[in-house]
C-alpha atoms as a PDB file:
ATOM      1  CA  UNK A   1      95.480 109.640 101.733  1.00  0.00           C
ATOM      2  CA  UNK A   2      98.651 108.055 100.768  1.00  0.00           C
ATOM      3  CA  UNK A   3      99.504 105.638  98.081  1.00  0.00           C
ATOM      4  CA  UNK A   4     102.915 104.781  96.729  1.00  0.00           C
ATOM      5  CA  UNK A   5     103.518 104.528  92.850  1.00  0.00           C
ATOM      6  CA  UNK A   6     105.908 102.906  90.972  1.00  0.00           C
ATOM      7  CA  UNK A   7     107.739 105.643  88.447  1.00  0.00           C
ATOM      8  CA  UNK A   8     110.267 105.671  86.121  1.00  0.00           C
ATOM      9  CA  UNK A   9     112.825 108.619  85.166  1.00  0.00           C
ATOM     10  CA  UNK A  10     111.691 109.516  81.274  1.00  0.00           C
ATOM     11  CA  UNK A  11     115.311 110.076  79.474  1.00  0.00           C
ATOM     12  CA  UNK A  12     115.211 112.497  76.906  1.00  0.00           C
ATOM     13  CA  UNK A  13     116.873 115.882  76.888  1.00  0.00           C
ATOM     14  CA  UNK A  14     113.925 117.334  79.515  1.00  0.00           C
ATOM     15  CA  UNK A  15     114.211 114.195  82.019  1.00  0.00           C
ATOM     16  CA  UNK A  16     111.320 113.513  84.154  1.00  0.00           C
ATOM     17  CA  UNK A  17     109.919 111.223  86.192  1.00  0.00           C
ATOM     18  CA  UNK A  18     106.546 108.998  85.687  1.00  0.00           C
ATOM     19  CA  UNK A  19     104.173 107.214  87.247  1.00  0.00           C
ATOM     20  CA  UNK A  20     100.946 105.899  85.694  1.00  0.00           C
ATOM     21  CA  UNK A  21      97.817 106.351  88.013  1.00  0.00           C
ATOM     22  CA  UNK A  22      94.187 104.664  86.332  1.00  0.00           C
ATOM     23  CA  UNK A  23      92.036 107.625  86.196  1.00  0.00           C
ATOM     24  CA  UNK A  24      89.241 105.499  88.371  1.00  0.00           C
ATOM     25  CA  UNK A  25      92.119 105.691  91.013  1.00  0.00           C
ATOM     26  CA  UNK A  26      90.806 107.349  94.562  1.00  0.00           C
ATOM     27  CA  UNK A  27      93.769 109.102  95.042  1.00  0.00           C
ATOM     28  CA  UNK A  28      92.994 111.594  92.206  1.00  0.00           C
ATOM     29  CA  UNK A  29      89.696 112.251  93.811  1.00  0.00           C
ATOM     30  CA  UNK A  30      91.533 112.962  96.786  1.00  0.00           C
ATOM     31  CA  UNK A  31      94.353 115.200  95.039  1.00  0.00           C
ATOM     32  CA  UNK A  32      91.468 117.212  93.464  1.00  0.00           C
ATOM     33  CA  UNK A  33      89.130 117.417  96.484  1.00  0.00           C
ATOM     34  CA  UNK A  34      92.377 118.392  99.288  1.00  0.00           C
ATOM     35  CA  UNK A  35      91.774 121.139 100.998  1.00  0.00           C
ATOM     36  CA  UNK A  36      95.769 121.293 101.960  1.00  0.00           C
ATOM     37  CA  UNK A  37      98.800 120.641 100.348  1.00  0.00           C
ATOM     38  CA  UNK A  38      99.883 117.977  97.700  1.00  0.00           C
ATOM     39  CA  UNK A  39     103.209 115.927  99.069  1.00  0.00           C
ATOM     40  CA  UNK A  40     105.341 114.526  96.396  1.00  0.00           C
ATOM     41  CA  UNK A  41     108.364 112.126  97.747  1.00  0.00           C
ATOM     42  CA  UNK A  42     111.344 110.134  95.525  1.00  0.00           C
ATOM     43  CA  UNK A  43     114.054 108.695  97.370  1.00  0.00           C
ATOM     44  CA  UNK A  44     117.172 110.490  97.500  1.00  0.00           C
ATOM     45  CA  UNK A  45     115.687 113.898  96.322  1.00  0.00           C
ATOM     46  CA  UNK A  46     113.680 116.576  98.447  1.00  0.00           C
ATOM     47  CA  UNK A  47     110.198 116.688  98.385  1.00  0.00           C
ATOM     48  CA  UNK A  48     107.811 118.707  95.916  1.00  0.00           C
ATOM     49  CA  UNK A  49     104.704 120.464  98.271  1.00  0.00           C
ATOM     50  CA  UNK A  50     102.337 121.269  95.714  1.00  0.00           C
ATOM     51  CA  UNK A  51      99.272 123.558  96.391  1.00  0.00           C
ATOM     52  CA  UNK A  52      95.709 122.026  96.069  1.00  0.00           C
ATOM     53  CA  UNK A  53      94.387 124.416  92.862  1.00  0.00           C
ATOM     54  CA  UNK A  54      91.932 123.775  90.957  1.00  0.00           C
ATOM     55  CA  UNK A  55      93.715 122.928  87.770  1.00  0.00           C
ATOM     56  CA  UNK A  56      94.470 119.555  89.667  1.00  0.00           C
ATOM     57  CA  UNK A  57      90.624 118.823  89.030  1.00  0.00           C
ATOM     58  CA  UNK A  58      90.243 119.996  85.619  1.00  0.00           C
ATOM     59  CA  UNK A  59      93.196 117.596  84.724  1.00  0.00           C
ATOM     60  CA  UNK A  60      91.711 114.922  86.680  1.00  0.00           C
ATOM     61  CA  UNK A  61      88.297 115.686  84.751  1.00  0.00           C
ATOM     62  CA  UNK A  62      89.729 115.797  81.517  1.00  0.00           C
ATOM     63  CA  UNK A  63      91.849 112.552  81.355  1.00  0.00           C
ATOM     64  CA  UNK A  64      88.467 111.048  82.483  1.00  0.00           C
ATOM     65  CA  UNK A  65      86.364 112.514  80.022  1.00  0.00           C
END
């Protein structure tokens, strides 16, 4: 699955960048239920391969508790 999401570089002395994803969103279900790899693109930087543990679900769970 692929979605793109609008983000937004935080500030602050530890920068980061945002996006906000509605925790009834699909494409947590399908971060959390990958069997692969996690691909995480920006333009102009390189992109952040992520492996599919299963922290990603407990986060997922959590937030929709």
């Amino acid at each position: 699955m692929t979605k793109q999401l609008p983000a937004q570089l935080t500030g602050g002395m530890h920068a980061y960048v945002a996006a906000e994803i509605m925790t009834n969103d699909p494409i947590l279900d399908a971060m959390a239920f990958s069997r692969g790899r996690i691909l995480v693109e920006a333009d102009g930087q390189q992109p952040v391969i992520l492996p599919s543990w299963a922290e990603i679900a407990r986060i997922i769970e959590d937030c929709r508790g």
